[in-house]
N, C-alpha and C. Protein backbone atom coordinates (compact mmCIF):
# COMPACT_ATOMS: atom_id res chain seq x y z
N UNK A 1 112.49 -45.81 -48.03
CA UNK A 1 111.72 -44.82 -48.74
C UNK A 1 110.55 -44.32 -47.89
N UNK A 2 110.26 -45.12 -47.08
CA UNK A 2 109.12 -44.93 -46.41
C UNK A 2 109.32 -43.92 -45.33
N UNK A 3 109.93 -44.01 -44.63
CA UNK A 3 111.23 -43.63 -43.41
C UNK A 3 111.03 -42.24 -43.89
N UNK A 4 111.89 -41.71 -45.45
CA UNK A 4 112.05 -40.74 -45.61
C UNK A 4 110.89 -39.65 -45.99
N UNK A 5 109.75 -40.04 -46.33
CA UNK A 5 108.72 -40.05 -47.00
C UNK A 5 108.08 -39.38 -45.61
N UNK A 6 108.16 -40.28 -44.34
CA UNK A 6 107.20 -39.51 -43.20
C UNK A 6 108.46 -38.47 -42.20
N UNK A 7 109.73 -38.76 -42.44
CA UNK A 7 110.91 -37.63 -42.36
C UNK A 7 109.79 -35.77 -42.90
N UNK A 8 109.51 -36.30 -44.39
CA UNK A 8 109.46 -35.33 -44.89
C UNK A 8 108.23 -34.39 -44.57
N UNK A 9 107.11 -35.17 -44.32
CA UNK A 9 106.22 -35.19 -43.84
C UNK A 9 105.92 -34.01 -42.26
N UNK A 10 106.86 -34.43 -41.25
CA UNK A 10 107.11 -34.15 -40.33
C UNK A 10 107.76 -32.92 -40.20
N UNK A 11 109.05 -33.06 -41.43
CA UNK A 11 109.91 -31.52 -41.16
C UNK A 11 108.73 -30.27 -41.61
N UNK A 12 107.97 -30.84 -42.73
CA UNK A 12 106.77 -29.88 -43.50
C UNK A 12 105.82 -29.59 -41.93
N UNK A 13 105.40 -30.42 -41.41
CA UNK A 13 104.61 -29.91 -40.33
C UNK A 13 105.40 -29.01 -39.03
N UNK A 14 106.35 -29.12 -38.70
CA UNK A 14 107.42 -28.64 -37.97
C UNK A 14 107.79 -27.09 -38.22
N UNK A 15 108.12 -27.17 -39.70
CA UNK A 15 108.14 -25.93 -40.39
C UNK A 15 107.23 -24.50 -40.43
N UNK A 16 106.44 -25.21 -40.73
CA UNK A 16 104.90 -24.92 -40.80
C UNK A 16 104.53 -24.17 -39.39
N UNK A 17 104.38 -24.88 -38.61
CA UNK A 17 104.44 -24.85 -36.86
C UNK A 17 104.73 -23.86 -36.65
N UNK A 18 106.19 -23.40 -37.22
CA UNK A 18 106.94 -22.39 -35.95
C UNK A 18 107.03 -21.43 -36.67
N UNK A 19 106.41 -20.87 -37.74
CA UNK A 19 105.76 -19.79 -38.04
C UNK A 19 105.02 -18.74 -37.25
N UNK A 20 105.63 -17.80 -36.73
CA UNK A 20 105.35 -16.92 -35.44
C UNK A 20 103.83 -16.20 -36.33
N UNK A 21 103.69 -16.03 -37.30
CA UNK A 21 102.51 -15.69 -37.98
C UNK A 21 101.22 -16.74 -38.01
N UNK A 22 101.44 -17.86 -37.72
CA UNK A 22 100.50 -18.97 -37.91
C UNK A 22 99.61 -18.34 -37.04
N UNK A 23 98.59 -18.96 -37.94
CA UNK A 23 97.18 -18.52 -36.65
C UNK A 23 95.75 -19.25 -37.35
N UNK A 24 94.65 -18.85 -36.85
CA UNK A 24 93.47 -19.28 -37.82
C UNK A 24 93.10 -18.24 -39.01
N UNK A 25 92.84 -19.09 -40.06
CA UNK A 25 92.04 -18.16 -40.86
C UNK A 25 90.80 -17.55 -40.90
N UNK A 26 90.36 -16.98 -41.73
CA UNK A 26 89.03 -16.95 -42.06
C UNK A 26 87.67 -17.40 -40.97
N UNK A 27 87.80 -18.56 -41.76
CA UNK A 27 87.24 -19.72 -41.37
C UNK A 27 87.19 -20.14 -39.92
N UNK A 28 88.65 -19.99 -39.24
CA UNK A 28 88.90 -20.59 -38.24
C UNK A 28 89.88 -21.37 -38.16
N UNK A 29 90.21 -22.31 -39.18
CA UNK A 29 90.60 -23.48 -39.32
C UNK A 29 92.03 -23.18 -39.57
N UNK A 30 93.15 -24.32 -38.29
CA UNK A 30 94.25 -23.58 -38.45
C UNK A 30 95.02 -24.38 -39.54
N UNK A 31 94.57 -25.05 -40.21
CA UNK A 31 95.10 -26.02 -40.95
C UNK A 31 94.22 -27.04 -41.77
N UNK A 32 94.74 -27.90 -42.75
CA UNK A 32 93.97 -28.30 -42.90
C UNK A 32 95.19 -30.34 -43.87
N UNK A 33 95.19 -31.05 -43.64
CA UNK A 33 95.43 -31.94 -43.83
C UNK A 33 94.92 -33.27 -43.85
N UNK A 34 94.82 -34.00 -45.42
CA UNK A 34 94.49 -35.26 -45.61
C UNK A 34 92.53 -34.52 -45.77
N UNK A 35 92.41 -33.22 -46.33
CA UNK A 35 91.00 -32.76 -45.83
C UNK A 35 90.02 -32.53 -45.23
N UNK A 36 90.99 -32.54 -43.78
CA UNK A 36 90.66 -32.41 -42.27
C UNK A 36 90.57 -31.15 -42.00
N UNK A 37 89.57 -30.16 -41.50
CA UNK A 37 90.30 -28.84 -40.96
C UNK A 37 90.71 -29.28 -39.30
N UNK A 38 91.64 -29.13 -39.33
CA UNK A 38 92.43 -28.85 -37.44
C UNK A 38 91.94 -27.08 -37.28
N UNK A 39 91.45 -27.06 -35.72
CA UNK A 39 91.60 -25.85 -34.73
C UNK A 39 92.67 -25.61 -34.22
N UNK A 40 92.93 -24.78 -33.61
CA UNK A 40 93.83 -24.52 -32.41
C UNK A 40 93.38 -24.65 -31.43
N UNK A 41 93.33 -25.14 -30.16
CA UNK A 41 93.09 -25.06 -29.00
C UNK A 41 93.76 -25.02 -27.59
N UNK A 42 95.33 -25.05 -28.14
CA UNK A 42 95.93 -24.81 -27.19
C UNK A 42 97.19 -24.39 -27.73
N UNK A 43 98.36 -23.74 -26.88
CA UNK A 43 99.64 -23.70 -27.38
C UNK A 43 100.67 -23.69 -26.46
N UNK A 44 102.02 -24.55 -26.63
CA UNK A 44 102.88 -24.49 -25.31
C UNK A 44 103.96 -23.90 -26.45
N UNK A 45 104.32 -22.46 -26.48
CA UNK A 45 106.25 -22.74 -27.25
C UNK A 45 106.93 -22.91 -26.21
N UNK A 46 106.58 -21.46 -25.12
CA UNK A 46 107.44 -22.00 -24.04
C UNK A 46 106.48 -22.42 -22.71
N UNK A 47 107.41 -23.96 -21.93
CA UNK A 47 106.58 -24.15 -20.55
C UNK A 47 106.00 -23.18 -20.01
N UNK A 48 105.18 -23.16 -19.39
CA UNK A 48 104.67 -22.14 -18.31
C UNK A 48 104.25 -21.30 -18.10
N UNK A 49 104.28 -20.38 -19.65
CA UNK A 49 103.98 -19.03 -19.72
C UNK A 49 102.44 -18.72 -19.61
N UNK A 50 101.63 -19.58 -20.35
CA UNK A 50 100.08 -19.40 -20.08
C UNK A 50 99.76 -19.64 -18.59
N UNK A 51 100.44 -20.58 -18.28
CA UNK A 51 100.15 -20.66 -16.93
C UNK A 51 100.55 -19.86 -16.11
N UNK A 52 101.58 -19.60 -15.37
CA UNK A 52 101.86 -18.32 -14.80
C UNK A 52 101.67 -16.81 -15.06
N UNK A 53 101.67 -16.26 -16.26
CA UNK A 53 101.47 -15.27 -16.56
C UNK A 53 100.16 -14.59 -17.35
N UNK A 54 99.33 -15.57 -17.81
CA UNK A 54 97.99 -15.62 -18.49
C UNK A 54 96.80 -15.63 -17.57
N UNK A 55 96.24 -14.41 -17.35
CA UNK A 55 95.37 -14.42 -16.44
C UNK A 55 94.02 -15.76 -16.62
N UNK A 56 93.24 -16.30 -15.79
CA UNK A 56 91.98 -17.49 -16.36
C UNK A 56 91.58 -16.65 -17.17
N UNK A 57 90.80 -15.91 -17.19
CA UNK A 57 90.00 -15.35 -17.75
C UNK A 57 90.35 -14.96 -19.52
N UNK A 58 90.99 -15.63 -19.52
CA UNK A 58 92.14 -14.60 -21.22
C UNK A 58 92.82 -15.61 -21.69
N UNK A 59 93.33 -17.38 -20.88
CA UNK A 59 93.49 -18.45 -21.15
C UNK A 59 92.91 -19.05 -22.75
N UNK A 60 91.45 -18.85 -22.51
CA UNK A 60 90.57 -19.39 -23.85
C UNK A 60 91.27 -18.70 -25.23
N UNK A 61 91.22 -17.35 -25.22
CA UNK A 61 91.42 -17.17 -26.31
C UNK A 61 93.08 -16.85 -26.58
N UNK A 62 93.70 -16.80 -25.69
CA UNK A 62 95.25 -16.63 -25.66
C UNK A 62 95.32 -18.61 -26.45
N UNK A 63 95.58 -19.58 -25.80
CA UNK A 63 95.69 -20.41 -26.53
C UNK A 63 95.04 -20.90 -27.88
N UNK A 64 94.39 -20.27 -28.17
CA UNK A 64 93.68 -19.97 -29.87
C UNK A 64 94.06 -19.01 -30.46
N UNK A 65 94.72 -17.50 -30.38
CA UNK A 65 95.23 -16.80 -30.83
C UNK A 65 96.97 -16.91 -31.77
N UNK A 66 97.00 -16.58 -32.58
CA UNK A 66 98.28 -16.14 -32.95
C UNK A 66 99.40 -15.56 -32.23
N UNK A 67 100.40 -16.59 -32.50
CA UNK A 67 101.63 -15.50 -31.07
C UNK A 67 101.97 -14.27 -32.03
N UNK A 68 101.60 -14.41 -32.98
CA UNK A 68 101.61 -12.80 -33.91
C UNK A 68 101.56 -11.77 -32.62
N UNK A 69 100.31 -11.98 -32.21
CA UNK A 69 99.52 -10.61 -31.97
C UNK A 69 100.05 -10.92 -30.21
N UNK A 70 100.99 -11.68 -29.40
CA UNK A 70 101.59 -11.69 -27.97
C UNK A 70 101.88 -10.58 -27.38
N UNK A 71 102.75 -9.82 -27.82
CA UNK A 71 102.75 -8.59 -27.49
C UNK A 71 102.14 -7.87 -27.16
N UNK A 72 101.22 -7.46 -28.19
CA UNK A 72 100.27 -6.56 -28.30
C UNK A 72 99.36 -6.57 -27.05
N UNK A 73 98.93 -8.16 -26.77
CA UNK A 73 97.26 -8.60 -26.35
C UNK A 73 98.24 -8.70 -24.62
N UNK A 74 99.30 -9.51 -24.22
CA UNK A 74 99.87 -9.58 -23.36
C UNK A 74 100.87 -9.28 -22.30
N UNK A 75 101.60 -8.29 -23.20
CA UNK A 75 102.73 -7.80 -22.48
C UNK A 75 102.31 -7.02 -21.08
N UNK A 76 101.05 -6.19 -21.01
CA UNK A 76 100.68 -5.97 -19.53
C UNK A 76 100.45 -7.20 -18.81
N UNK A 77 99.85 -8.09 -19.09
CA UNK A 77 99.81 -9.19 -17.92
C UNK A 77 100.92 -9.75 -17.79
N UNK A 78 102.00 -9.76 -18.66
CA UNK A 78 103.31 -10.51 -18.01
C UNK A 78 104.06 -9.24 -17.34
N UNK A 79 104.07 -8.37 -17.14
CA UNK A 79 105.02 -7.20 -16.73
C UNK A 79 104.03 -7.42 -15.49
N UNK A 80 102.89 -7.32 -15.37
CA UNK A 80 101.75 -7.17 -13.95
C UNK A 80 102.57 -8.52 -12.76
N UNK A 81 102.80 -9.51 -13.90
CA UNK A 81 103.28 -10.34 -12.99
C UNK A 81 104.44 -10.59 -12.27
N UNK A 82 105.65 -9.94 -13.74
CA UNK A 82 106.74 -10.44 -13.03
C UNK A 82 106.69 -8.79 -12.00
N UNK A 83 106.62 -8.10 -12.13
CA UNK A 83 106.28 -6.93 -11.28
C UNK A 83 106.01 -7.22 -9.99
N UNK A 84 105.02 -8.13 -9.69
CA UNK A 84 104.51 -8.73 -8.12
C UNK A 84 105.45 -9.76 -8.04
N UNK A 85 106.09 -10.25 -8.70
CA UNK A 85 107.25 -11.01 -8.10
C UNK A 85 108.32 -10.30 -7.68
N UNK A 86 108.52 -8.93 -8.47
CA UNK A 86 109.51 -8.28 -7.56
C UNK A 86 110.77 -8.09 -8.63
N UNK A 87 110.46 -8.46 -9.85
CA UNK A 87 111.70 -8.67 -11.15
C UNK A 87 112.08 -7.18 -11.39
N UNK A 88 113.79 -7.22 -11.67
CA UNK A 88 114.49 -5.61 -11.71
C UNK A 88 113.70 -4.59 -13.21
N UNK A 89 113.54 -6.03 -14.00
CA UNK A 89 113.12 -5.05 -15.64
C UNK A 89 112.47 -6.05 -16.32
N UNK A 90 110.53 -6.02 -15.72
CA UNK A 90 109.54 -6.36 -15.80
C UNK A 90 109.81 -6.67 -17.89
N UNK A 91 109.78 -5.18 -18.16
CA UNK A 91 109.27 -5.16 -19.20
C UNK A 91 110.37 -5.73 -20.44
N UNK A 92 111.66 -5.89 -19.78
CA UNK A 92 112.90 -6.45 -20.96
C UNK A 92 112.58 -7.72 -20.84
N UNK A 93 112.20 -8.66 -19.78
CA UNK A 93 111.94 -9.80 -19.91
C UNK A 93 110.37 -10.35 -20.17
N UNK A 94 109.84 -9.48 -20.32
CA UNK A 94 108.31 -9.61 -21.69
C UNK A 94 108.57 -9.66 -22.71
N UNK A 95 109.60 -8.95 -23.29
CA UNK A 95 109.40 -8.78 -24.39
C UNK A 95 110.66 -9.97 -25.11
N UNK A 96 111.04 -10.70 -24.11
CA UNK A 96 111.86 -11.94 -24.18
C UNK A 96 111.27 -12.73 -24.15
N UNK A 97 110.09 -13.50 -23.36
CA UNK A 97 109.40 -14.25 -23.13
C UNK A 97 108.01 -14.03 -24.35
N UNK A 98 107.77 -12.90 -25.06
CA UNK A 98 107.01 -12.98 -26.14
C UNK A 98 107.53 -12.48 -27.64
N UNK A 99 107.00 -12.98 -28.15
CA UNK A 99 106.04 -13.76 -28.44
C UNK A 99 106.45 -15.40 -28.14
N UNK A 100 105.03 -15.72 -27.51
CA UNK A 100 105.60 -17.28 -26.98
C UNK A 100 105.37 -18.46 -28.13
N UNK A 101 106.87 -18.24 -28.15
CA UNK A 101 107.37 -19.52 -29.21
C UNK A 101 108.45 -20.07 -29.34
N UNK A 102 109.09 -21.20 -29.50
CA UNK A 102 110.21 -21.89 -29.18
C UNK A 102 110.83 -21.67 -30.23
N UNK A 103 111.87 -20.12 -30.11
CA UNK A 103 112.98 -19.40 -31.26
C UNK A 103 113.63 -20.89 -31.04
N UNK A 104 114.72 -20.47 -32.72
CA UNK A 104 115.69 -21.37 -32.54
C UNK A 104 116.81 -21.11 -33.69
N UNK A 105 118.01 -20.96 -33.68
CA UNK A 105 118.76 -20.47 -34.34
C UNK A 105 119.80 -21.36 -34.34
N UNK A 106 120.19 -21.77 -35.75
CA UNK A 106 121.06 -22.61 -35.76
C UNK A 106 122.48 -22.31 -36.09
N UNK A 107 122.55 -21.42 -35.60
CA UNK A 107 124.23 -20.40 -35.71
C UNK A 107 124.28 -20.76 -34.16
N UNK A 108 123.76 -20.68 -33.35
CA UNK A 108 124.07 -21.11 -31.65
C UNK A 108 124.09 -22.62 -31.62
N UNK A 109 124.80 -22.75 -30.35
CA UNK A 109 124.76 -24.07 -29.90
C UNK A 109 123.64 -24.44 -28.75
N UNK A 110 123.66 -22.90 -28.08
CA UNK A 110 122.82 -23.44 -26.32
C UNK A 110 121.72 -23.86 -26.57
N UNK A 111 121.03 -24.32 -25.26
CA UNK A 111 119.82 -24.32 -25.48
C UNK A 111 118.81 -23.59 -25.02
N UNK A 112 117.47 -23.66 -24.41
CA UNK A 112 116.85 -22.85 -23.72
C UNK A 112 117.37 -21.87 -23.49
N UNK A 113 117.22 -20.85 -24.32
CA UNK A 113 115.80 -20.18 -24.83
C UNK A 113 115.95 -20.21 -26.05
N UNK A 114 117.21 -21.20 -27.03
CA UNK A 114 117.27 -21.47 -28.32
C UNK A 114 117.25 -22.65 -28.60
N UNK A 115 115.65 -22.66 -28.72
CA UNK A 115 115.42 -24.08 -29.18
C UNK A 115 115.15 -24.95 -27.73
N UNK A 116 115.36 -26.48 -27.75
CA UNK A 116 115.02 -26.85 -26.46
C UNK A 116 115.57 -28.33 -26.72
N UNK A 117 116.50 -28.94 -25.93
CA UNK A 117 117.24 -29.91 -26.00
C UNK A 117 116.52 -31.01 -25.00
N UNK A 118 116.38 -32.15 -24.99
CA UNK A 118 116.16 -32.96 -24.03
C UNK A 118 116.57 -32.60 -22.64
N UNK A 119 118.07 -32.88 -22.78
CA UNK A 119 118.12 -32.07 -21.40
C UNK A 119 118.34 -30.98 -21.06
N UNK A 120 117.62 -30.00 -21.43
CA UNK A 120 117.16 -28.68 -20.74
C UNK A 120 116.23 -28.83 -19.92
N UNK A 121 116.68 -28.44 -18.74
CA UNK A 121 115.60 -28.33 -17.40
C UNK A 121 115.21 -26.84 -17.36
N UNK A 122 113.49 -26.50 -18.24
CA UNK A 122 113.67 -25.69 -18.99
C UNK A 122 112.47 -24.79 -17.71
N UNK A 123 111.66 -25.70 -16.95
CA UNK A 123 111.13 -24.57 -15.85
C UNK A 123 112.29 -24.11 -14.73
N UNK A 124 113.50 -25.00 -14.39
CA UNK A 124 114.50 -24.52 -13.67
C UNK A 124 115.12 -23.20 -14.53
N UNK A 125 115.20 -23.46 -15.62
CA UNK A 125 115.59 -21.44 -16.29
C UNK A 125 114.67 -20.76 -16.44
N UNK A 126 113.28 -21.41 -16.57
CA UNK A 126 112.14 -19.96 -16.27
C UNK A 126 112.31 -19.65 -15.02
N UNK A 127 112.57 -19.86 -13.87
CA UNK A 127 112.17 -19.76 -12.66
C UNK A 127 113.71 -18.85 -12.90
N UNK A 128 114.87 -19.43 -13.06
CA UNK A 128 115.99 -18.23 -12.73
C UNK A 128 115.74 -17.06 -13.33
N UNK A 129 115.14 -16.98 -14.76
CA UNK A 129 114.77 -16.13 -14.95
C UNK A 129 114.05 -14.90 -14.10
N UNK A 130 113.20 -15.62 -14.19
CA UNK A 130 112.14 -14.70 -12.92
C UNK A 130 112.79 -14.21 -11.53
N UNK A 131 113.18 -15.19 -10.98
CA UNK A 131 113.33 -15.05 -10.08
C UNK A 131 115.28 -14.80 -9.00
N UNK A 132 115.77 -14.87 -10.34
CA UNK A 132 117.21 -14.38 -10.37
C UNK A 132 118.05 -15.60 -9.08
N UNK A 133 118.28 -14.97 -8.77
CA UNK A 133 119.53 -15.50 -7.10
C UNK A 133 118.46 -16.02 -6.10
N UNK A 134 117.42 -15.45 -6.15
CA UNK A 134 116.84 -16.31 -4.94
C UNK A 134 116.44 -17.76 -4.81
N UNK A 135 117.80 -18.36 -4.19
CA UNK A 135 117.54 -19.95 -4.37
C UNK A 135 116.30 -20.48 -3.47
N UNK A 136 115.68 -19.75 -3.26
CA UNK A 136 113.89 -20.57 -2.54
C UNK A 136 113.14 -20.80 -3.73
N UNK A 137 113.06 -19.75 -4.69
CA UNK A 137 112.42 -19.51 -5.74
C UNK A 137 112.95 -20.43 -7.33
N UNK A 138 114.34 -20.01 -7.52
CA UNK A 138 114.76 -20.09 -8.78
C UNK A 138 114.82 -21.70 -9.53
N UNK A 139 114.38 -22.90 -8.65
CA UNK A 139 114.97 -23.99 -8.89
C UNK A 139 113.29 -25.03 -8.53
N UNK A 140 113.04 -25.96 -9.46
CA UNK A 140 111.91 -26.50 -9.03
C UNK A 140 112.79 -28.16 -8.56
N UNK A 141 113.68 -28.22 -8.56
CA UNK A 141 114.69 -28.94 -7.48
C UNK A 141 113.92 -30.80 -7.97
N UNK A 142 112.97 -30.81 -9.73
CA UNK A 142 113.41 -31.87 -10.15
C UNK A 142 114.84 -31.87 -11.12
N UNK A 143 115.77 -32.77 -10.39
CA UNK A 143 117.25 -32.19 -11.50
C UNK A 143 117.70 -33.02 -12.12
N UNK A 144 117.43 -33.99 -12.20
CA UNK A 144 117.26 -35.62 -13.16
C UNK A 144 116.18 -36.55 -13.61
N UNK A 145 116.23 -37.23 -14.49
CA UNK A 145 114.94 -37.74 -15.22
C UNK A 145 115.59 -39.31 -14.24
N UNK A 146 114.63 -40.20 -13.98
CA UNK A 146 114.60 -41.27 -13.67
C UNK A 146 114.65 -42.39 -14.05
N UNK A 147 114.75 -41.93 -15.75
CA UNK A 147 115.59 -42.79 -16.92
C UNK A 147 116.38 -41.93 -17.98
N UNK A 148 117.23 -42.61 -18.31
CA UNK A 148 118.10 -42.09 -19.06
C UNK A 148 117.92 -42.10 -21.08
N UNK A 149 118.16 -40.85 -21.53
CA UNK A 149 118.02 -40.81 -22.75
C UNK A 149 118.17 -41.92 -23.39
N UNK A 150 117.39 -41.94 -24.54
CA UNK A 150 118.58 -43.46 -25.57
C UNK A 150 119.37 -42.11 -26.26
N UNK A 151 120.44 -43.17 -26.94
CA UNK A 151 121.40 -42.31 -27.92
C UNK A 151 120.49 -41.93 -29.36
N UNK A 152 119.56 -42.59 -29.64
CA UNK A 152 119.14 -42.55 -31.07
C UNK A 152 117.66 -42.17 -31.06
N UNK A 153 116.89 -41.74 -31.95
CA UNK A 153 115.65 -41.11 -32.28
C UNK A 153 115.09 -42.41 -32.15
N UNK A 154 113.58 -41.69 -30.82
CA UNK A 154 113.15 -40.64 -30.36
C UNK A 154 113.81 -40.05 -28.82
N UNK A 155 115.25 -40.64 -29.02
CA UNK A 155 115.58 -40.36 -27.81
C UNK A 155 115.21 -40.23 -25.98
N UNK A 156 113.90 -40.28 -25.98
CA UNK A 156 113.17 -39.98 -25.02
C UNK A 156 113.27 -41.59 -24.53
N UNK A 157 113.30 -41.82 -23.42
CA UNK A 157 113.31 -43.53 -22.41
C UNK A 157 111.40 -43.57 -22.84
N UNK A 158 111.20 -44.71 -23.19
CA UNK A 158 109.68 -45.49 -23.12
C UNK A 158 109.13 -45.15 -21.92
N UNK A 159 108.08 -44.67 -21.52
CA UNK A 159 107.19 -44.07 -20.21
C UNK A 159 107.03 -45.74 -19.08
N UNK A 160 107.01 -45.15 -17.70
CA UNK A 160 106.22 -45.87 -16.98
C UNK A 160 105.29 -46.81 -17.23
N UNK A 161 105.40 -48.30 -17.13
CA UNK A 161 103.85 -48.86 -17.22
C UNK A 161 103.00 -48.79 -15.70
């Protein structure tokens, strides 16, 4: 009972989460649980994107913002970028890469960019993305984990001591 109880718990926060509308209110406060208000202060849906494509300067409030408003606030700095990388259609793959949030559709099977599986080596497909055929570029050439999944939840191998 217990088990199911923080199951439920979890899918409610999960749910909640991937609400491409989520953002702060009012107030600020992006949430509020057990009569806590939580902030936002950061956001990953997908690896890399603040980082590579989020200028410093626009970092602060890009990871406090709503991916609501991605588009709107970002699509020039990701087109600026993949542009200086040299990409055929800057602007079809902005508007793929935003709003940044980890879609997920359960009529598909793949993974990355639906949803995100353990083993998805998911900066090796940003990088093909970007960077297409050019094998200097397209591959960050880590291509195995150094332990192996378990079969059962949380799936992930116990970290390094």
């Amino acid at each position: 009972m217990h088990l199911r109880f923080l199951s439920l718990i979890a899918a409610t926060l999960v749910v909640t989460a991937c609400n491409d509308a989520t953002g702060p209110d009012d107030d600020g406060a992006l949430a509020r649980l057990a009569g806590r208000d939580f902030d936002q202060i950061d956001r990953f849906g997908l690896p890399a994107i603040a980082t590579v494509f989020i200028p410093t300067a626009k970092k602060d409030g890009y990871n406090t913002a709503a991916p609501a408003g991605d588009r709107a606030a970002y699509t020039g700095d990701v087109v600026a970028v993949l542009t200086a990388f040299g990409h055929p259609a800057p602007a079809t793959l902005a508007g793929a890469l935003l709003p940044d949030i980890q879609p997920f559709n359960t009529q598909l099977t793949t993974g990355f960019l639906n949803g995100r599986r353990p083993v998805d080596d998911v900066i090796t497909a940003e990088l093909g993305l970007i960077f297409g055929q050019n094998a200097a570029l397209n591959d960050d050439h880590v291509d195995a984990n150094d332990r192996s999944f378990l079969t059962t939840f949380p799936y992930l191998a116990a970290p390094h001591q």
